[in-house]
N, C-alpha and C. Protein backbone atom coordinates (compact mmCIF):
# COMPACT_ATOMS: atom_id res chain seq x y z
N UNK A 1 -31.76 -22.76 -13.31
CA UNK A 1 -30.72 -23.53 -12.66
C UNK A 1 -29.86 -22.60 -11.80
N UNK A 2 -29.79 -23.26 -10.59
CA UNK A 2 -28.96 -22.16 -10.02
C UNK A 2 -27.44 -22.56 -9.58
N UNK A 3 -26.77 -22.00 -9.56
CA UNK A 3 -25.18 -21.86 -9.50
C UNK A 3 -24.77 -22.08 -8.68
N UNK A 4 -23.41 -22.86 -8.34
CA UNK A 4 -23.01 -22.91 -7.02
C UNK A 4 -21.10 -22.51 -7.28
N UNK A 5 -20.97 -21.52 -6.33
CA UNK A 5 -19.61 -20.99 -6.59
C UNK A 5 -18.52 -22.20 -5.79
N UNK A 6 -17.83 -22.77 -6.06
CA UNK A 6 -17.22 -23.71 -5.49
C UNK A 6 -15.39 -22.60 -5.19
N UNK A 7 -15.54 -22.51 -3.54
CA UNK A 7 -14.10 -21.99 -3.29
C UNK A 7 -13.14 -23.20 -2.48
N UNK A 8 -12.04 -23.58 -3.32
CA UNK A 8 -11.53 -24.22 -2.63
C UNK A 8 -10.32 -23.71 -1.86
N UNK A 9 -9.81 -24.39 -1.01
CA UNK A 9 -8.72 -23.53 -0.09
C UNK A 9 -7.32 -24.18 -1.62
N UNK A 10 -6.37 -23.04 -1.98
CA UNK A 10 -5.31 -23.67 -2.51
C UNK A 10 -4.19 -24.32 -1.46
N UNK A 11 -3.49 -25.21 -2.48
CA UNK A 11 -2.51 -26.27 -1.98
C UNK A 11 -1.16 -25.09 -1.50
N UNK A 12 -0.36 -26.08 -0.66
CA UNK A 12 0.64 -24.69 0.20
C UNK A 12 1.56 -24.79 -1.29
N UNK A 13 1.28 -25.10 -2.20
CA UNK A 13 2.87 -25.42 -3.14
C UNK A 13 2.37 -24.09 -3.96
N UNK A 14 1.31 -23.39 -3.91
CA UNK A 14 0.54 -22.21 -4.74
C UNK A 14 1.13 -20.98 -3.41
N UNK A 15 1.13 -20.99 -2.45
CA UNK A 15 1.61 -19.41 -1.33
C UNK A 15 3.02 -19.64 -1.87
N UNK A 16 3.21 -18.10 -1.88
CA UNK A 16 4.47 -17.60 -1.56
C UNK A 16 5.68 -18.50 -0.71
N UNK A 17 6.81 -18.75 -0.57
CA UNK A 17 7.52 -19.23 0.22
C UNK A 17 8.16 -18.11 1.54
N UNK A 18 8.13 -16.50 0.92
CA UNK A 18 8.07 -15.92 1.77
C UNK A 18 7.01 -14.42 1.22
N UNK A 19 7.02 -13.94 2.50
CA UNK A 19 6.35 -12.38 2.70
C UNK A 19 7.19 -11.51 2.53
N UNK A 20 6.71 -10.66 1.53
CA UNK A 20 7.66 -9.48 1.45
C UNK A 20 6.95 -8.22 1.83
N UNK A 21 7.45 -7.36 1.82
CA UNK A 21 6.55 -5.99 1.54
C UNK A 21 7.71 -4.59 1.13
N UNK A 22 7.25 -3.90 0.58
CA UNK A 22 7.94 -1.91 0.38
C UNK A 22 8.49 -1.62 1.36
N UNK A 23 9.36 -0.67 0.67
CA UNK A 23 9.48 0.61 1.60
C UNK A 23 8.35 1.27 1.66
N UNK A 24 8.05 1.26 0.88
CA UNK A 24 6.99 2.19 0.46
C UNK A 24 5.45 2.14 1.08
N UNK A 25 5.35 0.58 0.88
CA UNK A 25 4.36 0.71 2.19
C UNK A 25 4.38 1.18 3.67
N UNK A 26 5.72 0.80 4.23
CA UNK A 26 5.67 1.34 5.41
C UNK A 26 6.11 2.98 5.53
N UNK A 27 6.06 3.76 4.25
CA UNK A 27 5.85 5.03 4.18
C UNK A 27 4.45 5.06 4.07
N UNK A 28 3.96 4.29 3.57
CA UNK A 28 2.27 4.43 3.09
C UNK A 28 1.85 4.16 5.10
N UNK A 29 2.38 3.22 5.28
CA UNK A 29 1.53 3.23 6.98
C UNK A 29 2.10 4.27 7.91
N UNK A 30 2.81 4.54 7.90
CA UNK A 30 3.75 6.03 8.28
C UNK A 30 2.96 7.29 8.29
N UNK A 31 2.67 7.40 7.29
CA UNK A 31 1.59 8.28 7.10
C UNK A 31 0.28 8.84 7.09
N UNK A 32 0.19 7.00 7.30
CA UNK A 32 -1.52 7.04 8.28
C UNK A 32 -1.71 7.16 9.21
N UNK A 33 -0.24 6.96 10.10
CA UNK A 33 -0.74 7.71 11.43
C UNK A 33 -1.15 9.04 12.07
N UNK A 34 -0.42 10.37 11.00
CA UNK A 34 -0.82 11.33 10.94
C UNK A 34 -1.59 11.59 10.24
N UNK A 35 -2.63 10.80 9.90
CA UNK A 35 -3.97 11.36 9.37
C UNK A 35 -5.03 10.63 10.34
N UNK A 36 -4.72 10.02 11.26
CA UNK A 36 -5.98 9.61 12.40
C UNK A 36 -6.55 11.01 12.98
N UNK A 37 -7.95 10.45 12.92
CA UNK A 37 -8.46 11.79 13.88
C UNK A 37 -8.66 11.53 15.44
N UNK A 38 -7.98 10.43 16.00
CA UNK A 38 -8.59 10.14 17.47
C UNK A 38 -7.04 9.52 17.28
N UNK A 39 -6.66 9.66 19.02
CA UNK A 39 -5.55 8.83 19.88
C UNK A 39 -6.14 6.98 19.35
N UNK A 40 -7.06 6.72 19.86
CA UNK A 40 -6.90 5.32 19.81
C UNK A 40 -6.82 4.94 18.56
N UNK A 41 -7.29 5.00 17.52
CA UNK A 41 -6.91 4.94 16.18
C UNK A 41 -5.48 5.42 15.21
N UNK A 42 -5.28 6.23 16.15
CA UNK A 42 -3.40 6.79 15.78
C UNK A 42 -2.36 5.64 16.45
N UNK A 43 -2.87 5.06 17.63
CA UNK A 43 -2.81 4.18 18.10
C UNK A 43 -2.17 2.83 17.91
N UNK A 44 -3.53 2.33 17.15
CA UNK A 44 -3.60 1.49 16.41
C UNK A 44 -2.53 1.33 15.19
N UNK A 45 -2.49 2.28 14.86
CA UNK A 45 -1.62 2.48 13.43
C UNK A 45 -0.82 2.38 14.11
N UNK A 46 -0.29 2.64 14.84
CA UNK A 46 1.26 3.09 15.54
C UNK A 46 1.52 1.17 15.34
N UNK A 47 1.13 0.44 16.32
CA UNK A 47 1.03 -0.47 16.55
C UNK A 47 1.37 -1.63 15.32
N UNK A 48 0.63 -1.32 14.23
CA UNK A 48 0.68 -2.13 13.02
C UNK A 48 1.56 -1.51 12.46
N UNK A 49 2.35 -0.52 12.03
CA UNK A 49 3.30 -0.15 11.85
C UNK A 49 4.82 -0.96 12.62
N UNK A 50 4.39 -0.84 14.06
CA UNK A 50 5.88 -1.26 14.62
C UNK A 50 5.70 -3.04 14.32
N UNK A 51 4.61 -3.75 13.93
CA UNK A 51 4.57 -4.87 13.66
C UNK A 51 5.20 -5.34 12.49
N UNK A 52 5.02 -4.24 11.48
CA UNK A 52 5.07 -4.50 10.30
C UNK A 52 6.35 -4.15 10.27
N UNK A 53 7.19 -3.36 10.86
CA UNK A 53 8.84 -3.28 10.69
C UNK A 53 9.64 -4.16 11.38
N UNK A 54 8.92 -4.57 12.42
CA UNK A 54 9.64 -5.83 13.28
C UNK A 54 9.52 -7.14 12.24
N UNK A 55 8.87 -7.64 11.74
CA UNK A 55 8.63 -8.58 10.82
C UNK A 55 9.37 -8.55 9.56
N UNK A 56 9.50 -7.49 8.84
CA UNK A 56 10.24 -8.07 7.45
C UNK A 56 11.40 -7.05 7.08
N UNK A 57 12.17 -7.13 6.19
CA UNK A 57 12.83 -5.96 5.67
C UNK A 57 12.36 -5.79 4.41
N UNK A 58 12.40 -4.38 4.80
CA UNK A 58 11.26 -4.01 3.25
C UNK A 58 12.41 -3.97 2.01
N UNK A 59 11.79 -4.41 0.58
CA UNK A 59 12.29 -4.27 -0.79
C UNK A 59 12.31 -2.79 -0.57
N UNK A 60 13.50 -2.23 -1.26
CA UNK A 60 14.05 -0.68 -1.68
C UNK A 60 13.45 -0.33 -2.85
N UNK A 61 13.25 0.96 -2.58
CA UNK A 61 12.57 1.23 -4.35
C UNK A 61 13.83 2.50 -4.50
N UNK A 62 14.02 2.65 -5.86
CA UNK A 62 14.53 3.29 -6.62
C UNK A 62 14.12 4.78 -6.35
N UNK A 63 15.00 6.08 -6.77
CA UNK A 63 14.94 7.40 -6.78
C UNK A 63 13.76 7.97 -7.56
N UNK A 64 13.86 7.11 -9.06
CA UNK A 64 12.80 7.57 -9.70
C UNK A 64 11.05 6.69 -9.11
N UNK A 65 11.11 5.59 -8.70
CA UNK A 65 10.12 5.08 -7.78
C UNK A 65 9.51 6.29 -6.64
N UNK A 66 10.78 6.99 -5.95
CA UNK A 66 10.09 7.76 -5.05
C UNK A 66 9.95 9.11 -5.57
N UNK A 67 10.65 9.41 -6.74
CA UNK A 67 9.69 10.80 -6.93
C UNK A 67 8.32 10.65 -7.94
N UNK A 68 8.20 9.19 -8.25
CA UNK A 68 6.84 9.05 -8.83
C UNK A 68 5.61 9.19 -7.56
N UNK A 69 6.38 8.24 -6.84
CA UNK A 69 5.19 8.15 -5.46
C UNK A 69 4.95 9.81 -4.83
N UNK A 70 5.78 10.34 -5.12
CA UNK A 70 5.58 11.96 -4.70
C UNK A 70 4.64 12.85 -5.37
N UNK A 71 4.51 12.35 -6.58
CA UNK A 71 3.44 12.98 -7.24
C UNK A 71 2.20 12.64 -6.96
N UNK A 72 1.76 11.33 -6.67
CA UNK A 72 0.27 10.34 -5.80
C UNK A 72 0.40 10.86 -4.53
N UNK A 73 1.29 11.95 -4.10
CA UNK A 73 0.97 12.57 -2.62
C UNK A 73 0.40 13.35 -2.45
N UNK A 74 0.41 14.45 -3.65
CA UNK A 74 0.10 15.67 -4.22
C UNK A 74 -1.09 15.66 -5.12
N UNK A 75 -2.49 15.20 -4.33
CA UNK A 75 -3.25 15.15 -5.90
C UNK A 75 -3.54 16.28 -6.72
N UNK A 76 -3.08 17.24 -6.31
CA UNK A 76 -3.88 18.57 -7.02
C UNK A 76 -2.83 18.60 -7.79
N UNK A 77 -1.39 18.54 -7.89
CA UNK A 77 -0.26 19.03 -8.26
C UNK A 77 -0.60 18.89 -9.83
N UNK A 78 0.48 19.84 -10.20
CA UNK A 78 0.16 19.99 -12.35
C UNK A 78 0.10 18.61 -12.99
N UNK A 79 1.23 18.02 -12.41
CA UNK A 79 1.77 16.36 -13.15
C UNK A 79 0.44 15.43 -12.89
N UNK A 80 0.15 15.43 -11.86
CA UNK A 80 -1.06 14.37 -11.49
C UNK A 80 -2.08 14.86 -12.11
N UNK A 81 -2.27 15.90 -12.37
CA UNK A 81 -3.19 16.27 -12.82
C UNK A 81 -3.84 15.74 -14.09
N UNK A 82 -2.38 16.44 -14.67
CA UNK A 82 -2.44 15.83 -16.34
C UNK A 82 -2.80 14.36 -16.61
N UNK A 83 -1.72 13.82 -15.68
CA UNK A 83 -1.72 12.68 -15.65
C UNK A 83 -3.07 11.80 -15.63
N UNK A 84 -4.02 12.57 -14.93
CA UNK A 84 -5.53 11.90 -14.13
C UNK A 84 -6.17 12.09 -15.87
N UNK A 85 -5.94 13.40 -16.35
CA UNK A 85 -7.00 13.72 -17.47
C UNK A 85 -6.58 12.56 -18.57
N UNK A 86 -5.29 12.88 -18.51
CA UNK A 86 -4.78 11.66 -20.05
C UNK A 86 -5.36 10.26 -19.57
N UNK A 87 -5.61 9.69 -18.80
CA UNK A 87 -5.89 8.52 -18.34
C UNK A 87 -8.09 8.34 -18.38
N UNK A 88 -8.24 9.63 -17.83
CA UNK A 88 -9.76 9.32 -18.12
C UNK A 88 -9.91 9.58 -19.69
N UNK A 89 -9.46 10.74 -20.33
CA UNK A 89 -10.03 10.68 -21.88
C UNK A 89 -9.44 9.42 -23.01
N UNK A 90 -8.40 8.54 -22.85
CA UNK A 90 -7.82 7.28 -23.50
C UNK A 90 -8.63 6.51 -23.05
């Protein structure tokens, strides 16, 4: 017997009423622009970046929020490190 995946579109009373997004993401897209290896692709980012700040005001994260995210910047660093091992051997 074979299966049939049934996708239905959800009702608007299931979306969000609004869009939010981070700071943090638009540090996260911030930062992808200096990792493009070509103009048109730095570009690009540039672009979705200034979209993405024209559009919303980002939720604030906290001090300790951003020196956590500082450590996921740093993968080699001691903390992440540990951090990576305690997480694969549990």
């Amino acid at each position: 017997m074979a299966w049939r995946l049934r996708i239905s579109t959800p009702s608007a009373e299931w979306l969000p009423t609004e869009l939010l997004t981070s700071a943090i993401t638009l540090a996260e897209l911030s930062a992808g622009i200096h990792s493009a290896d070509d103009v048109a692709e730095r570009a690009r980012r540039i672009a979705r970046l200034q979209r993405v700040e024209a559009t919303f005001n980002p939720l604030p994260f906290d001090a300790e929020a951003a020196r956590q995210y500082g450590n996921y910047l740093v993968p080699d660093s001691p903390i992440t490190l540990r951090r990576w091992r305690i997480r694969r051997c549990c």
